[in-house]
C-alpha atoms as a PDB file:
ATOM      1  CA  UNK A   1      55.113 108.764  76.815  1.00  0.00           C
ATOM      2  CA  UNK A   2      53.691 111.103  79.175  1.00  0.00           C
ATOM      3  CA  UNK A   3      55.466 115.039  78.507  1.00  0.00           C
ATOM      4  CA  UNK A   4      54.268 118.135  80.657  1.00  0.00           C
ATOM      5  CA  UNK A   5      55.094 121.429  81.327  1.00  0.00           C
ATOM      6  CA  UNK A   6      54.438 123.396  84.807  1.00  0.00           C
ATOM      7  CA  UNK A   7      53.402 126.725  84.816  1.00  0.00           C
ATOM      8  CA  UNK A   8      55.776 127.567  87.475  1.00  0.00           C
ATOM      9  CA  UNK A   9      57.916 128.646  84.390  1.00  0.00           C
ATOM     10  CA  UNK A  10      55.027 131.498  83.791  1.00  0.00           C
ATOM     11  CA  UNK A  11      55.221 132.883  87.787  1.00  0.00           C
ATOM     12  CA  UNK A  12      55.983 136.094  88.332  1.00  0.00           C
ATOM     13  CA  UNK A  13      56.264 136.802  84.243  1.00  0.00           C
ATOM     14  CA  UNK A  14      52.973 139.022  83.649  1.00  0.00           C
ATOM     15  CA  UNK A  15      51.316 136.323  81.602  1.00  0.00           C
ATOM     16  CA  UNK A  16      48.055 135.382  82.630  1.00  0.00           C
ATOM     17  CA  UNK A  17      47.105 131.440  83.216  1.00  0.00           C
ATOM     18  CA  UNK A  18      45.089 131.556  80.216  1.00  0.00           C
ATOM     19  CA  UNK A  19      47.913 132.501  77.759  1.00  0.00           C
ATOM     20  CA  UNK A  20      49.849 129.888  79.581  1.00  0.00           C
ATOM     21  CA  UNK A  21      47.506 127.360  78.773  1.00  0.00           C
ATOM     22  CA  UNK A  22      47.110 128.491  75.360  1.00  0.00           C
ATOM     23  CA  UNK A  23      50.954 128.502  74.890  1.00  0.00           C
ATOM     24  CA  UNK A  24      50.919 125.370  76.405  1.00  0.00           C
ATOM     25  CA  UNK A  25      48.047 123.067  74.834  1.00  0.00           C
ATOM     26  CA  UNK A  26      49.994 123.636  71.524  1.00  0.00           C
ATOM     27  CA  UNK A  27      53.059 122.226  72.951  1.00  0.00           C
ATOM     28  CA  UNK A  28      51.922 118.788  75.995  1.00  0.00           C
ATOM     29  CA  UNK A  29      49.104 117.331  76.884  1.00  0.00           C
ATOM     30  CA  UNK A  30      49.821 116.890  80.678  1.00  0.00           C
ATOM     31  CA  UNK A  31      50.074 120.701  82.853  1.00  0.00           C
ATOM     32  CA  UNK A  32      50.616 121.390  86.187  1.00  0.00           C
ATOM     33  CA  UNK A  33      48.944 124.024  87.837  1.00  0.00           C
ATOM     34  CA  UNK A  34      50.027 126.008  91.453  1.00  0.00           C
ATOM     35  CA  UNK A  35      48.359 127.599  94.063  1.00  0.00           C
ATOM     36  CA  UNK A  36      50.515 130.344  94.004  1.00  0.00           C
ATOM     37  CA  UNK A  37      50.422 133.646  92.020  1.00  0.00           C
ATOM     38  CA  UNK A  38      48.489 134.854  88.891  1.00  0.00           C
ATOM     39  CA  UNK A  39      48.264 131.082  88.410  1.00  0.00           C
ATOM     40  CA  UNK A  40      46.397 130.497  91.276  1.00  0.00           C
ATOM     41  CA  UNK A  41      44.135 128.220  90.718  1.00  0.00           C
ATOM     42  CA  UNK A  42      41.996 128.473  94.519  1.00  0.00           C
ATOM     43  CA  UNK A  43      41.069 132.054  92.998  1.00  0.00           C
ATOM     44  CA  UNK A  44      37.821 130.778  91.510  1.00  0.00           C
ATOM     45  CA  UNK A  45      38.035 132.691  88.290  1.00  0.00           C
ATOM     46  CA  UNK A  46      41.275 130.706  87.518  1.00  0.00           C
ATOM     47  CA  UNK A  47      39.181 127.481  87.764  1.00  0.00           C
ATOM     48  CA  UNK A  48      36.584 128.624  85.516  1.00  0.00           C
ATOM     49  CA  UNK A  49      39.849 129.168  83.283  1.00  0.00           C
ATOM     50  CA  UNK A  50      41.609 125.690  83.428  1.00  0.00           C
ATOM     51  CA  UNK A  51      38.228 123.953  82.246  1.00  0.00           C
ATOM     52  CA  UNK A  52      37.530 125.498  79.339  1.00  0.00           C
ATOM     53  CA  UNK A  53      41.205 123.445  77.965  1.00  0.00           C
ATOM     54  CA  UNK A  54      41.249 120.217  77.092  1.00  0.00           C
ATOM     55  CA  UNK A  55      44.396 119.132  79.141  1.00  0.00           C
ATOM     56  CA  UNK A  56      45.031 116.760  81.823  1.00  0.00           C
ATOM     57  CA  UNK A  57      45.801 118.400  84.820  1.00  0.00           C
ATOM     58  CA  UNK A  58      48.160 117.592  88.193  1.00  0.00           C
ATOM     59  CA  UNK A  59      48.197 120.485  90.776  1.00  0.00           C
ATOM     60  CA  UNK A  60      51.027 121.334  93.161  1.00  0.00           C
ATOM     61  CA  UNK A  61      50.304 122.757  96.687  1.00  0.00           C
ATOM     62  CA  UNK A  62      51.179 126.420  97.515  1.00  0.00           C
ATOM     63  CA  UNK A  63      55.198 126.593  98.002  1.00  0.00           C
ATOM     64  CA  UNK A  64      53.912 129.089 101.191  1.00  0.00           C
ATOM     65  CA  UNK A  65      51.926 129.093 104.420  1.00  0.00           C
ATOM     66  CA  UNK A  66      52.041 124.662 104.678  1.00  0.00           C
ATOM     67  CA  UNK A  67      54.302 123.064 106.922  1.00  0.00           C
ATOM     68  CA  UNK A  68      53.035 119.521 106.988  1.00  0.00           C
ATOM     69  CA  UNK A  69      55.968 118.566 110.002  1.00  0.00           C
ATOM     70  CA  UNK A  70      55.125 121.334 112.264  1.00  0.00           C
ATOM     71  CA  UNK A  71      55.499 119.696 115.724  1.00  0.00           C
ATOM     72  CA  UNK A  72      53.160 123.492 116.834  1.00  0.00           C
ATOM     73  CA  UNK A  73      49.953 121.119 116.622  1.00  0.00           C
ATOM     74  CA  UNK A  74      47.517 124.127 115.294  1.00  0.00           C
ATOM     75  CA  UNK A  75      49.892 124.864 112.125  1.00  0.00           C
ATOM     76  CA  UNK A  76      49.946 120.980 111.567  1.00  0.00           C
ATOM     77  CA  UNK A  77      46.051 120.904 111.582  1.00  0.00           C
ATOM     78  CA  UNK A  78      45.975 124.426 109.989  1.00  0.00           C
ATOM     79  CA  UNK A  79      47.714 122.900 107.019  1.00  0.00           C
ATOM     80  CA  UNK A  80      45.993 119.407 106.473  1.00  0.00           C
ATOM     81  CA  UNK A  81      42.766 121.993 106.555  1.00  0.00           C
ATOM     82  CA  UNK A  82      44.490 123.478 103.668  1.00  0.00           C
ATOM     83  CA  UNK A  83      45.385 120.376 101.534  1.00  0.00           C
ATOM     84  CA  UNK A  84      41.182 119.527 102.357  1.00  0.00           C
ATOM     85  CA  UNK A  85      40.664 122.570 100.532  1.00  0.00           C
ATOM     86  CA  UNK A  86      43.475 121.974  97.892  1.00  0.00           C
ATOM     87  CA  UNK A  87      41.917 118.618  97.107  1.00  0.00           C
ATOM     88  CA  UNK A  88      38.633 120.016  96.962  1.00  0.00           C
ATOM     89  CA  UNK A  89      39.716 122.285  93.910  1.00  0.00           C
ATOM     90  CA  UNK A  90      41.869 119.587  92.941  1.00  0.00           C
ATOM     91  CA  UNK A  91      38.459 117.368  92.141  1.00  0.00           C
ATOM     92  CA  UNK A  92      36.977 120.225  90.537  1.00  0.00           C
ATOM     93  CA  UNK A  93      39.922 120.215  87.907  1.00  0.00           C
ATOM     94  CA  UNK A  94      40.290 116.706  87.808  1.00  0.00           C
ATOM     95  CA  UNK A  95      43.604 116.738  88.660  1.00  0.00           C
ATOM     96  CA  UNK A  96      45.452 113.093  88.903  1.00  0.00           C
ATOM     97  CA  UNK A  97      47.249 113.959  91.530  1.00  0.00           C
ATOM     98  CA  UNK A  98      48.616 116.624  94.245  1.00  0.00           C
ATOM     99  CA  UNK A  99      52.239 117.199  94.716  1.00  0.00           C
ATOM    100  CA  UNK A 100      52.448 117.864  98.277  1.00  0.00           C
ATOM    101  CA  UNK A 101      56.116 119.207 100.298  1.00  0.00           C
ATOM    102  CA  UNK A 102      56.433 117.302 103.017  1.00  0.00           C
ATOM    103  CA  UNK A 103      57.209 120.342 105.163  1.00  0.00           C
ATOM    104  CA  UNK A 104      60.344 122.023 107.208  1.00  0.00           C
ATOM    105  CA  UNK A 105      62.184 122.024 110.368  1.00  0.00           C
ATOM    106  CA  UNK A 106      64.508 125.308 110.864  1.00  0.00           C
ATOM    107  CA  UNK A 107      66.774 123.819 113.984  1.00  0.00           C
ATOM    108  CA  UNK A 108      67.951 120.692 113.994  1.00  0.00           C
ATOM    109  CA  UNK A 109      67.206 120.400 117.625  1.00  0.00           C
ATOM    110  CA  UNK A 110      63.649 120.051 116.789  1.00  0.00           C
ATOM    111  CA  UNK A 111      64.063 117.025 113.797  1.00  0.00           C
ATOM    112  CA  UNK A 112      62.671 114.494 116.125  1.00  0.00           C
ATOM    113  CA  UNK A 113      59.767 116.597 116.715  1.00  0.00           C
ATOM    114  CA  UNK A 114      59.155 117.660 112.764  1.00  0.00           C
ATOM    115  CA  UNK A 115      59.580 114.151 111.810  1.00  0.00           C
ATOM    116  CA  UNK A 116      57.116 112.436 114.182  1.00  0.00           C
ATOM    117  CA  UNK A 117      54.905 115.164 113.060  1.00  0.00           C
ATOM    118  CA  UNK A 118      55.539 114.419 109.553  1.00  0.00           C
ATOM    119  CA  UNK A 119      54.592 110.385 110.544  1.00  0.00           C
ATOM    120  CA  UNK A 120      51.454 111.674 112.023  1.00  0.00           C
ATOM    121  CA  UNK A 121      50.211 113.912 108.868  1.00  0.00           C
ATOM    122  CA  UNK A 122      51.027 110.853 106.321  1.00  0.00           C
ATOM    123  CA  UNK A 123      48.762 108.848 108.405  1.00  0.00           C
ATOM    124  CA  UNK A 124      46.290 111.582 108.525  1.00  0.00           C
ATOM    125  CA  UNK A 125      46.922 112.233 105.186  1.00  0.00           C
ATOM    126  CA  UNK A 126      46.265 108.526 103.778  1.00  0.00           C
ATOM    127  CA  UNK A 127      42.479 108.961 105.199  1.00  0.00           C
ATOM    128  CA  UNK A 128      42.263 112.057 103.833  1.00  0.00           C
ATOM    129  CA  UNK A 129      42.718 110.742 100.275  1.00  0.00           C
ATOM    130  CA  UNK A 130      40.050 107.868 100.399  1.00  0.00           C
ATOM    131  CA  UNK A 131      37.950 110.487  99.589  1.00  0.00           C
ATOM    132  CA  UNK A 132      38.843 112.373  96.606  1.00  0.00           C
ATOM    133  CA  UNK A 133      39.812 110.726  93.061  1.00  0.00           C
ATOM    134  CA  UNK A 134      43.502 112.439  93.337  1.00  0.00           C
ATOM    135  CA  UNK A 135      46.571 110.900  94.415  1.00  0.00           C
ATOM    136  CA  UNK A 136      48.665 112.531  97.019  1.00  0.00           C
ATOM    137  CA  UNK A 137      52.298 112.374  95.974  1.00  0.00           C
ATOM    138  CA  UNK A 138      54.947 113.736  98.694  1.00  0.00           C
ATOM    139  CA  UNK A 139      58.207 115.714  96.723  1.00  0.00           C
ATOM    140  CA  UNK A 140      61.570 114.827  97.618  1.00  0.00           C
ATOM    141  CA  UNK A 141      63.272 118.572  98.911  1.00  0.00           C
ATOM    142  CA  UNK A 142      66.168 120.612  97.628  1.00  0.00           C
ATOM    143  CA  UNK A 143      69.503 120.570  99.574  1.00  0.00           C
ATOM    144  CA  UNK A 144      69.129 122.933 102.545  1.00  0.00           C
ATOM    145  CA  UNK A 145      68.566 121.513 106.032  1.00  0.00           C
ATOM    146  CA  UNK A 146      65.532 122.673 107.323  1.00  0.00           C
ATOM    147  CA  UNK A 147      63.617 120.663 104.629  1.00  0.00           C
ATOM    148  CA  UNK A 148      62.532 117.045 105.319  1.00  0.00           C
ATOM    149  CA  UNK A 149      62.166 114.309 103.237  1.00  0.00           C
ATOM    150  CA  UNK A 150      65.876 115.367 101.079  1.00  0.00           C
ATOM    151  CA  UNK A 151      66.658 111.647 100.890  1.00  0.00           C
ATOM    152  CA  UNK A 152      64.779 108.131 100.596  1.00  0.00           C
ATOM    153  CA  UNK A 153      64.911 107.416 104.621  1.00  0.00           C
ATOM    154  CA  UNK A 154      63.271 104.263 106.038  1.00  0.00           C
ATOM    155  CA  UNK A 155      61.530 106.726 108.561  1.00  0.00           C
ATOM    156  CA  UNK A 156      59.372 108.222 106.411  1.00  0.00           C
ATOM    157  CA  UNK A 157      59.278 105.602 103.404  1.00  0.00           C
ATOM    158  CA  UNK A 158      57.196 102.727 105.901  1.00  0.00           C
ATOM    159  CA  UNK A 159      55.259 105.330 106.678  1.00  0.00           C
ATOM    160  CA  UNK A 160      53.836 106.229 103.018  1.00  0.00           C
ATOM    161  CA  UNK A 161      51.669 103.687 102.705  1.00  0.00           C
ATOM    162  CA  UNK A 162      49.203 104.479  99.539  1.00  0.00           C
ATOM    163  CA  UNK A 163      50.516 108.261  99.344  1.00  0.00           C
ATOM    164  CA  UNK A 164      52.826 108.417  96.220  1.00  0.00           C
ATOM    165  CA  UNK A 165      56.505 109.927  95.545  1.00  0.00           C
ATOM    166  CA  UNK A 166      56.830 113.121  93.090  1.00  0.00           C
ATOM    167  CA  UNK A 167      60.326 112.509  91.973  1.00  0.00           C
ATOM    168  CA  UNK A 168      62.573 115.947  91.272  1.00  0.00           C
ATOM    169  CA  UNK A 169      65.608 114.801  90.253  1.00  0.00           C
ATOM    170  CA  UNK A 170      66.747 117.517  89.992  1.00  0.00           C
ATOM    171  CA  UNK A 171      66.564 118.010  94.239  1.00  0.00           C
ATOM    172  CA  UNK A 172      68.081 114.566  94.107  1.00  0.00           C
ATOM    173  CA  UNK A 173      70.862 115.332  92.097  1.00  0.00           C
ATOM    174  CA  UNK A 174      71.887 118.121  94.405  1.00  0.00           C
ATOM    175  CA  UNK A 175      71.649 115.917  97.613  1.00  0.00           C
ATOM    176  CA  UNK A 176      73.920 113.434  95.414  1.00  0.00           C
ATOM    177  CA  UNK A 177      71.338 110.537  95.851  1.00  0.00           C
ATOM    178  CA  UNK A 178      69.710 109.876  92.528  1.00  0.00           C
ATOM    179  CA  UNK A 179      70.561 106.602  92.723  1.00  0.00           C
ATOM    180  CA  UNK A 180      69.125 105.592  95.855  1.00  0.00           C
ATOM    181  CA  UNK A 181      65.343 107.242  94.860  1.00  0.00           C
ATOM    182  CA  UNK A 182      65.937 104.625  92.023  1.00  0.00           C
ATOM    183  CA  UNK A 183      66.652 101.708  93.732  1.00  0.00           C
ATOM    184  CA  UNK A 184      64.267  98.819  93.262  1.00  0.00           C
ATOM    185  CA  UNK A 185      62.829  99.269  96.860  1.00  0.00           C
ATOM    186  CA  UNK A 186      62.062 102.951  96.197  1.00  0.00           C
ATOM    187  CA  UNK A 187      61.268 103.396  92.534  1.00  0.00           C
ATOM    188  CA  UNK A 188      57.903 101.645  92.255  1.00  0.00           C
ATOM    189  CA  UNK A 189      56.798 104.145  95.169  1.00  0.00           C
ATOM    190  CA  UNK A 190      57.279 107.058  92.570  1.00  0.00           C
ATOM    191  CA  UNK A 191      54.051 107.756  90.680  1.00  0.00           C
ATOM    192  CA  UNK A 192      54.946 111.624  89.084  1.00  0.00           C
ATOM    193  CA  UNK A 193      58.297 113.477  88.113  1.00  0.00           C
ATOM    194  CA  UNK A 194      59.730 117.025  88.308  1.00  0.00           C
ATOM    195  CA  UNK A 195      62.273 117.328  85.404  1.00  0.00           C
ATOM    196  CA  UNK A 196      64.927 119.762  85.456  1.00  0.00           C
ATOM    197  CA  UNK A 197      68.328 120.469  85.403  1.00  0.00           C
ATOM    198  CA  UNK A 198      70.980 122.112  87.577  1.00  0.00           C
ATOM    199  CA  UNK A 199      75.122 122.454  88.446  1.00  0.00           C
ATOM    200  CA  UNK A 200      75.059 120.654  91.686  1.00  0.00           C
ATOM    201  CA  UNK A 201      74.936 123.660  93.708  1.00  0.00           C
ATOM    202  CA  UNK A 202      71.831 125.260  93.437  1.00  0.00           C
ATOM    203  CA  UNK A 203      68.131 124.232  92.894  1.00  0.00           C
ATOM    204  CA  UNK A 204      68.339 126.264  89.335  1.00  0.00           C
ATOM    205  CA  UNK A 205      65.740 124.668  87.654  1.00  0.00           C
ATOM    206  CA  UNK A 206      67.155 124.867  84.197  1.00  0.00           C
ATOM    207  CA  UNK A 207      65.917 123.549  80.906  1.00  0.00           C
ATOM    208  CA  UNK A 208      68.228 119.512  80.852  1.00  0.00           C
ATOM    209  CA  UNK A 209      71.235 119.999  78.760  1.00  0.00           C
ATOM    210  CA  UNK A 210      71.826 123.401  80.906  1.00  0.00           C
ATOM    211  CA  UNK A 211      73.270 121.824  84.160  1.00  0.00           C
ATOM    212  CA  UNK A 212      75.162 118.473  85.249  1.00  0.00           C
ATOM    213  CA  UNK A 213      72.931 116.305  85.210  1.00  0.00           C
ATOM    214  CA  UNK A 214      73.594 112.954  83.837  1.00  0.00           C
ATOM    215  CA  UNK A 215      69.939 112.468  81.999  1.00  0.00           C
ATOM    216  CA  UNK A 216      71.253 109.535  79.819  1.00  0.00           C
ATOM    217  CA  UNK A 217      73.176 107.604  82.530  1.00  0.00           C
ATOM    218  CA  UNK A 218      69.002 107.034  84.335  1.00  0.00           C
ATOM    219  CA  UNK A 219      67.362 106.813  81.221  1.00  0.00           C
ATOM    220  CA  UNK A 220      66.137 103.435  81.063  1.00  0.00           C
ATOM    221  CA  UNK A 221      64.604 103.901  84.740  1.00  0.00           C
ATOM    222  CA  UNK A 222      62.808 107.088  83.906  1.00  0.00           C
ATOM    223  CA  UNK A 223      61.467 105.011  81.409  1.00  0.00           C
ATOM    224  CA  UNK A 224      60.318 102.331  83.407  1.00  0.00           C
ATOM    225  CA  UNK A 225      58.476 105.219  85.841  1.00  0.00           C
ATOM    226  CA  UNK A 226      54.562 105.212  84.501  1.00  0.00           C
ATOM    227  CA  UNK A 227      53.853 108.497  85.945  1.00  0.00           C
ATOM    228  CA  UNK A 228      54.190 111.878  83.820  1.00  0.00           C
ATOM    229  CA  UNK A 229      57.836 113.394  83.436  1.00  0.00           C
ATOM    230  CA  UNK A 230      56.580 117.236  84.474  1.00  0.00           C
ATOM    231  CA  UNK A 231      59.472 119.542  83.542  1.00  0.00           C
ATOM    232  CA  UNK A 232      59.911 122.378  86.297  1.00  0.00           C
ATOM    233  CA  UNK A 233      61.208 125.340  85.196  1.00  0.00           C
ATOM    234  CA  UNK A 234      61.720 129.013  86.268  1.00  0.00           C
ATOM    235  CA  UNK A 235      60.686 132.045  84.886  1.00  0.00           C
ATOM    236  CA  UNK A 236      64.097 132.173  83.241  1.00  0.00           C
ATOM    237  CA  UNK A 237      63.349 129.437  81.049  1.00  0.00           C
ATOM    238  CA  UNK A 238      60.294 130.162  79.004  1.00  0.00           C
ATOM    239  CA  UNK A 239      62.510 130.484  76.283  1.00  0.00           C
ATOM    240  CA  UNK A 240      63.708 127.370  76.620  1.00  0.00           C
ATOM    241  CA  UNK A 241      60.478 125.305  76.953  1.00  0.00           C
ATOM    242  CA  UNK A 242      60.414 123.548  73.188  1.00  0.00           C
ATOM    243  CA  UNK A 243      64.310 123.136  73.221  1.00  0.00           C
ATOM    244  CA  UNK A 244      63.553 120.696  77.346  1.00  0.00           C
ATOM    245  CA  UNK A 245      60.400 119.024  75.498  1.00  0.00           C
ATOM    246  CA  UNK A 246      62.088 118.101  72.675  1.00  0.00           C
ATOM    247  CA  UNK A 247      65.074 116.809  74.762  1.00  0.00           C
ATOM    248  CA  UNK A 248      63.051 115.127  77.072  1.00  0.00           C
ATOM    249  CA  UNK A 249      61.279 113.338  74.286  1.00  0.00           C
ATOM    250  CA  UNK A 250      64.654 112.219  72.994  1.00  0.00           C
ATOM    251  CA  UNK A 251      65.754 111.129  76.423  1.00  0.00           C
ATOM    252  CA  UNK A 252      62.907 108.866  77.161  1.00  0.00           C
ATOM    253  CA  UNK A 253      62.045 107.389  73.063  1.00  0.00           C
END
């Protein structure tokens, strides 16, 4: 059973990454570190941090400055230099794999454009990963329009190829379509998970048992999902981290 925490539930709370990890190595065995805050891990101090642990590590890109489905050619190419760079730390850490958002399209005027776009960087993005050891896994997105990839779509599933699927059920759960990221056709395309909970409204992030979601009713397919079930909480829910690994570990034994 693989449990982890990410330290997205430590942004923006004053604690450094190394009294994350510390918190955390006592708790999982599987982390996920961000490009994004004091747990930065591109600052190169914070790598010299993250390998004095001994945790396995999965790294998710920055949640700013990326837009893998700009149709503006120079941000596309702008942001596949950044996921170069990502990867490049990503090696350093030894980090299984890189959760990557597959990007955003404000006006729905412009989908067509985003999503050939989006076609183009998975293709780019596929060549890209022959040469690092880490898997590229794309995140399904939260309910609001501008983001792509919300639901399981032929259009950009054909178009994977050997880049992987980061699950968040939770995002699934508020786009009501749970079900069809578990269908046989889709499921053995996920290789990592983003576990949290929410009230169908709002991409909360709460520790499971919190929200609406119906952990039990999907249990036996979580199970059957090899990569590691990441829980991905807010800063609101440091408190809660033992009582979501402990339920997590009842969901899934």
């Amino acid at each position: 059973m693989k449990i982890g925490v990410s330290c997205s539930v430590f942004l923006d709370s004053k604690i450094s990454l190394s009294s994350a990890l510390d918190f955390l190595e006592e708790r999982v065995k599987y982390v996920e570190l961000l490009c994004d805050g004091s747990m930065d891990v591109m600052r190169e101090e914070n790598i010299e941090v993250v390998d004095s642990y001994n945790l396995e590590y999965t790294l998710h890109c920055p949640l700013t400055d990326l837009n893998l489905s700009s149709f503006r050619e120079r941000i596309r190419v702008a942001s596949l230099d950044l996921v170069r760079d990502i990867l490049e730390v990503a090696s350093r850490i030894d980090s299984s794999i890189l959760v990557l958002h597959p990007g955003y399209c404000v006006f729905e005027d412009d989908y067509n454009l985003a999503l050939q776009s989006l076609i183009k960087t998975l293709k780019e993005l596929n060549r890209i990963q022959e040469e690092y050891s880490t898997r590229i896994a794309i995140e399904n997105m939260p309910s609001y329009n501008m983001f792509m990839f919300r639901e399981p779509s032929r259009e950009v599933l054909e178009h994977l190829e050997e880049i992987g699927i980061t699950f968040d059920i939770g995002h699934a759960f508020l786009n009501r379509n749970i079900e069809d990221f578990l269908d046989r056709e889709v499921i053995d395309k996920i290789v990592h998970l983003h576990i949290h909970d929410n009230c169908g409204e709002l991409d909360e992030h709460l520790c499971i048992g919190k929200g609406k979601i119906p952990f039990k009713e999907y249990r036996d397919r979580l199970r059957r999902i090899g990569g590691i079930k990441m829980i991905e909480m807010k800063r609101e829910g440091i408190g809660d981290i033992d009582r979501c690994i402990e339920s997590l570990k009842d969901l899934l034994e």
